[in-house]
N, C-alpha and C. Protein backbone atom coordinates (compact mmCIF):
# COMPACT_ATOMS: atom_id res chain seq x y z
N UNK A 1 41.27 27.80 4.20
CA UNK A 1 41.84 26.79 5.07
C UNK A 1 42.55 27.52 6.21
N UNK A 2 42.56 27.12 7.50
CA UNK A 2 43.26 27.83 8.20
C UNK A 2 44.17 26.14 9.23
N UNK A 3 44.71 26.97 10.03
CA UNK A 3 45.66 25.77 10.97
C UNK A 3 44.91 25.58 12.15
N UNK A 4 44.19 26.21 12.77
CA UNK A 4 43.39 26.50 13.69
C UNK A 4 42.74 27.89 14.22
N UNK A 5 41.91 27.76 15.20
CA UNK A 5 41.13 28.84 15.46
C UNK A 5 42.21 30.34 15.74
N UNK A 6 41.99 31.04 14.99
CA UNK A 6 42.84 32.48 15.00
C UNK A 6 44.07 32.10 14.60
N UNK A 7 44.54 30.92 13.68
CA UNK A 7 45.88 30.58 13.12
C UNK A 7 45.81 30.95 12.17
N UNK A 8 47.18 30.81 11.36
CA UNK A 8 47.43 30.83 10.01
C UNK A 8 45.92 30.57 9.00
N UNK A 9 45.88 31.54 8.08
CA UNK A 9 45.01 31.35 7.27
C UNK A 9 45.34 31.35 5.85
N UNK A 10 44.81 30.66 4.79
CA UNK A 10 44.68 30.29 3.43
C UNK A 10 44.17 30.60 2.25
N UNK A 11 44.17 31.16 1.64
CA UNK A 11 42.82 31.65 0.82
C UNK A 11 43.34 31.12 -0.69
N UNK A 12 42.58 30.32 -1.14
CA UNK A 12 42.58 29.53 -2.54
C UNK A 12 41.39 29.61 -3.39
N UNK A 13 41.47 29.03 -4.61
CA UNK A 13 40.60 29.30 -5.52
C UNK A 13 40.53 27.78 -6.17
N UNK A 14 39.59 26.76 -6.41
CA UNK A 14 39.39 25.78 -6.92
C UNK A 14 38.23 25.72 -7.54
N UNK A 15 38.26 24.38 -8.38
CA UNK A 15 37.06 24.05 -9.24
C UNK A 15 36.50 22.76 -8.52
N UNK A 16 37.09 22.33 -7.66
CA UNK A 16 37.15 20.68 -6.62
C UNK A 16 36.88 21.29 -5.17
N UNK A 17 36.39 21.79 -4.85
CA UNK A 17 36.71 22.05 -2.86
C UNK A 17 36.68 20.84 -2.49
N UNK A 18 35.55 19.99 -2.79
CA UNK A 18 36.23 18.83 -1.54
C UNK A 18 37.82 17.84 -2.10
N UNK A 19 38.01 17.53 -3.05
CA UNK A 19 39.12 17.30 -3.53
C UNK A 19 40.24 18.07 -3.69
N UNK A 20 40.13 19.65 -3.50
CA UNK A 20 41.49 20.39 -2.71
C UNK A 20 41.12 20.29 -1.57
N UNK A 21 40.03 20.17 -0.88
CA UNK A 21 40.20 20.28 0.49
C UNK A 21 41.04 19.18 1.31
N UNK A 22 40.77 17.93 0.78
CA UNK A 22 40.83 16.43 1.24
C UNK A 22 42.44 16.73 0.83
N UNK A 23 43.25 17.20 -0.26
CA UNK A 23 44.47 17.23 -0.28
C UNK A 23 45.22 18.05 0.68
N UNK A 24 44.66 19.43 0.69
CA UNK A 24 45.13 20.29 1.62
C UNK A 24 45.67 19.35 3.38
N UNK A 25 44.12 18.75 3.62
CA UNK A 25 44.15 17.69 4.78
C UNK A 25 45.08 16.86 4.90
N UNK A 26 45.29 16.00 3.85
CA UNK A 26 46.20 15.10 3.69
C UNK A 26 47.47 15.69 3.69
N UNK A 27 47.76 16.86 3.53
CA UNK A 27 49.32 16.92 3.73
C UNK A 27 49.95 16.66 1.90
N UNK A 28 49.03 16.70 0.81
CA UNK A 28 49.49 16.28 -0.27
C UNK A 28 49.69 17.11 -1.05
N UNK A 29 49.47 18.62 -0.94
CA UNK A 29 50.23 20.06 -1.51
C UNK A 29 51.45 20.34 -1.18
N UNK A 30 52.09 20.25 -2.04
CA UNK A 30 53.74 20.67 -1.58
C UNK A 30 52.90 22.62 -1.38
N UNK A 31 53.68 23.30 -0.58
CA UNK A 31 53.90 25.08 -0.33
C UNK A 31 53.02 25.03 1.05
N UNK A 32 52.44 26.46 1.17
CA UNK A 32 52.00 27.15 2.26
C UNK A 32 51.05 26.41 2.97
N UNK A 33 50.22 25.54 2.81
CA UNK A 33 49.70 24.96 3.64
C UNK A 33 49.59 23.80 4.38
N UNK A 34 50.48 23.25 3.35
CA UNK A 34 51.33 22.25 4.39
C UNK A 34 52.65 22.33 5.63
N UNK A 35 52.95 23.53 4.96
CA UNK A 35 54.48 24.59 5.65
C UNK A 35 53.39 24.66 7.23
N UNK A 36 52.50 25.02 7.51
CA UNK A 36 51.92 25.90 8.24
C UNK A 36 50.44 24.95 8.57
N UNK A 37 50.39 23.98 8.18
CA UNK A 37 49.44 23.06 8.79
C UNK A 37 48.05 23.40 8.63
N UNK A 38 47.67 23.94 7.29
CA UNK A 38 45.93 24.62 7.24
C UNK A 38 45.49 23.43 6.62
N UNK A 39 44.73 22.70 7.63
CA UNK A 39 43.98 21.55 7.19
C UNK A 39 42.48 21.73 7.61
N UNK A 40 42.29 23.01 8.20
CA UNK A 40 40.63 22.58 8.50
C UNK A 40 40.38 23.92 7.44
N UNK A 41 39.14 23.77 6.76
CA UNK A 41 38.39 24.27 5.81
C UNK A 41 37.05 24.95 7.05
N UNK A 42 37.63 26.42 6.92
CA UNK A 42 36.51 26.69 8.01
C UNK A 42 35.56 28.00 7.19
N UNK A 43 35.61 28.08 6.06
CA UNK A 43 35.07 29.28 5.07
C UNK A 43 35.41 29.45 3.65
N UNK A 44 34.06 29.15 3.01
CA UNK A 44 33.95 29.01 1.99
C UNK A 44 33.43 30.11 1.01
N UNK A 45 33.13 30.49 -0.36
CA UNK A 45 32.09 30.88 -1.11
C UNK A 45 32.19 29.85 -2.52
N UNK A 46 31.19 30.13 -3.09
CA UNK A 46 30.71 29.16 -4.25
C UNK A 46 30.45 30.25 -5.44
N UNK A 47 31.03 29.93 -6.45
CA UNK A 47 30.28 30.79 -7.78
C UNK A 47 30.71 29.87 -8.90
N UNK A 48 30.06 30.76 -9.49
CA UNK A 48 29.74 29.60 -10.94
C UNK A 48 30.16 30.14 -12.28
N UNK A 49 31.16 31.14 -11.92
CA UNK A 49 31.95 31.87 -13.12
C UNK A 49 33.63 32.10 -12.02
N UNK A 50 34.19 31.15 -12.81
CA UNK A 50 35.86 30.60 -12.33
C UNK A 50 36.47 32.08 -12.17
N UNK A 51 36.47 33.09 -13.23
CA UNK A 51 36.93 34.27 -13.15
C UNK A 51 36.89 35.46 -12.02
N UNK A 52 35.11 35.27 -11.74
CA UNK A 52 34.69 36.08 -10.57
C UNK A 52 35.24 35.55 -9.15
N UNK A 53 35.62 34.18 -9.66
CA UNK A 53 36.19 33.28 -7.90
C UNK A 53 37.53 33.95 -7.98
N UNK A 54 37.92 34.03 -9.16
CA UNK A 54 39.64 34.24 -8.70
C UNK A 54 39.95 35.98 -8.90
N UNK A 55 38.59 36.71 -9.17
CA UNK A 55 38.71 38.46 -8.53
C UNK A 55 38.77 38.24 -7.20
N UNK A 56 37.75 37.72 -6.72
CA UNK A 56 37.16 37.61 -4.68
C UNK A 56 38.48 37.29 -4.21
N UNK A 57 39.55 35.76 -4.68
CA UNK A 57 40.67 35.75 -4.14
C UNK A 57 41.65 36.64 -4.12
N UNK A 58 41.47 37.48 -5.09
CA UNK A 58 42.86 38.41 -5.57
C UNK A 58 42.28 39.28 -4.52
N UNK A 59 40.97 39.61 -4.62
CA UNK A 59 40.59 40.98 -3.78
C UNK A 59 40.33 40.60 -2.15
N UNK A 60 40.57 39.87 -1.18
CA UNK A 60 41.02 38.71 -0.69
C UNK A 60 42.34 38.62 0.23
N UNK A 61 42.72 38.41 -0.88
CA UNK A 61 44.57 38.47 -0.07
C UNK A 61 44.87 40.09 0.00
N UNK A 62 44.06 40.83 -0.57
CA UNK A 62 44.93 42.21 -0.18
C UNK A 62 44.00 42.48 1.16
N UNK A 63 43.41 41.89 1.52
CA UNK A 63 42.39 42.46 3.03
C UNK A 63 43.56 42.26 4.26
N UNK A 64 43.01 43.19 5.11
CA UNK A 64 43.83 42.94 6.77
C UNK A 64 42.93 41.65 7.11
N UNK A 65 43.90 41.30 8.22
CA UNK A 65 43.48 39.73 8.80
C UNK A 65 42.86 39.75 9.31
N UNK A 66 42.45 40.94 10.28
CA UNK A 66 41.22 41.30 11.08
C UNK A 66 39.51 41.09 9.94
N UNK A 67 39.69 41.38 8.63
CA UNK A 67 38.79 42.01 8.17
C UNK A 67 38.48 40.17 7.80
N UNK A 68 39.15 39.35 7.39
CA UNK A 68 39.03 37.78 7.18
C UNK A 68 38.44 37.00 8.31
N UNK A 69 39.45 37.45 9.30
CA UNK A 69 38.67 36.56 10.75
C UNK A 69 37.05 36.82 10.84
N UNK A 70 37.16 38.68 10.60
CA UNK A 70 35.35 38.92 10.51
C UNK A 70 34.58 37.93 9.70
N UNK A 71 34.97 37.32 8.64
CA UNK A 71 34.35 36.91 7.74
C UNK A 71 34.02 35.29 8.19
N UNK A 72 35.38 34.99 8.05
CA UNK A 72 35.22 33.71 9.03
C UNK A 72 34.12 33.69 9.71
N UNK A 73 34.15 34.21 11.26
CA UNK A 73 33.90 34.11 12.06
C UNK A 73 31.97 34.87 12.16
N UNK A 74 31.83 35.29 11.10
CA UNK A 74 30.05 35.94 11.11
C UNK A 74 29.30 34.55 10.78
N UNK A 75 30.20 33.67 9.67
CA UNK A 75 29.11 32.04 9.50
C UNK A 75 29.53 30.89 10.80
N UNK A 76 31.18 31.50 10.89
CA UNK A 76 31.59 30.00 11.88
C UNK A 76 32.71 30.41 12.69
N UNK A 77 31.74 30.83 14.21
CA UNK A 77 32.69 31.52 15.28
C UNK A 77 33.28 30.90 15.76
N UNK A 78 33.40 29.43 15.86
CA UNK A 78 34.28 28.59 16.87
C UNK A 78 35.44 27.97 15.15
N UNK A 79 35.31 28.34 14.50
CA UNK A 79 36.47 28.02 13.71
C UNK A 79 35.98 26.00 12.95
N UNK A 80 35.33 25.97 13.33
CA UNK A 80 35.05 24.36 12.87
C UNK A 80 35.33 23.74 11.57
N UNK A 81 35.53 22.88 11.37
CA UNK A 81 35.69 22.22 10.47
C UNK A 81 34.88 21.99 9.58
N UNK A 82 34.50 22.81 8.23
CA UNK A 82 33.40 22.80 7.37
C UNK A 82 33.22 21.30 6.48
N UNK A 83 34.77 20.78 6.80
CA UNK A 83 34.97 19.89 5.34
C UNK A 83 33.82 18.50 5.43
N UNK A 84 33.58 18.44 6.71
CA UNK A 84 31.98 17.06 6.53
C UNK A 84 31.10 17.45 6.36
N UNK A 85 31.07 18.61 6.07
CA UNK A 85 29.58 19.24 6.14
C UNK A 85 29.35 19.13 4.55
N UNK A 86 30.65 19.02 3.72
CA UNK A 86 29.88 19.30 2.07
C UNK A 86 29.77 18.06 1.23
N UNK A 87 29.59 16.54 2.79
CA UNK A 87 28.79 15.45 1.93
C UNK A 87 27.56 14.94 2.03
C-alpha cells in the first residue's frame, strides 16, 4: 500500500488482499496506514504457502526504499491503483 506516487509505503502480509485492501482504503486499520494515508494498493505478490508470504515480508522491510520503488515501479510505473483490477 503506499499514500501516493513516491509516498509513504506499506508492506503487509494477508490471507484477504481485497478485504485488507478495502480496509486499509477505508480508513478502518487503526496504526501506520491510516497515520500516513496508504490507501492505494499499487504492488502485490501471491503465494500459496502463508509462511513463505511472511519470509518475502520480513525479507522486505529490511530492503532500502530505492530497492521497493524498483519493484513497484518494473509492473506499475505511474503508481496506480491495483485495487479494481482484482475483480
Amino acid at each position: 500500500m503506499a499514500s501516493q506516487k513516491n509516498g509513504t509505503i506499506y508492506i503487509g502480509v494477508t490471507s484477504d488482499l481485497i478485504g485488507r485492501a478495502y480496509a486499509h482504503r477505508e480508513g478502518r486499520i487503526d496504526g501506520f496506514t491510516r497515520q500516513h494515508g496508504c490507501k492505494l494498493l499499487v504492488w502485490f505478490e501471491a503465494f500459496d504457502d502463508l509462511q513463505q508470504a511472511r519470509q518475502r515480508e520480513l525479507q522486505m522491510k529490511e530492503w532500502k526504499r530505492s530497492w521497493k520503488i524498483r519493484l513497484i515501479e518494473e509492473t506499475n510505473l505511474e503508481w496506480n491503483d491495483l485495487y479494481p483490477t482484482l475483480f
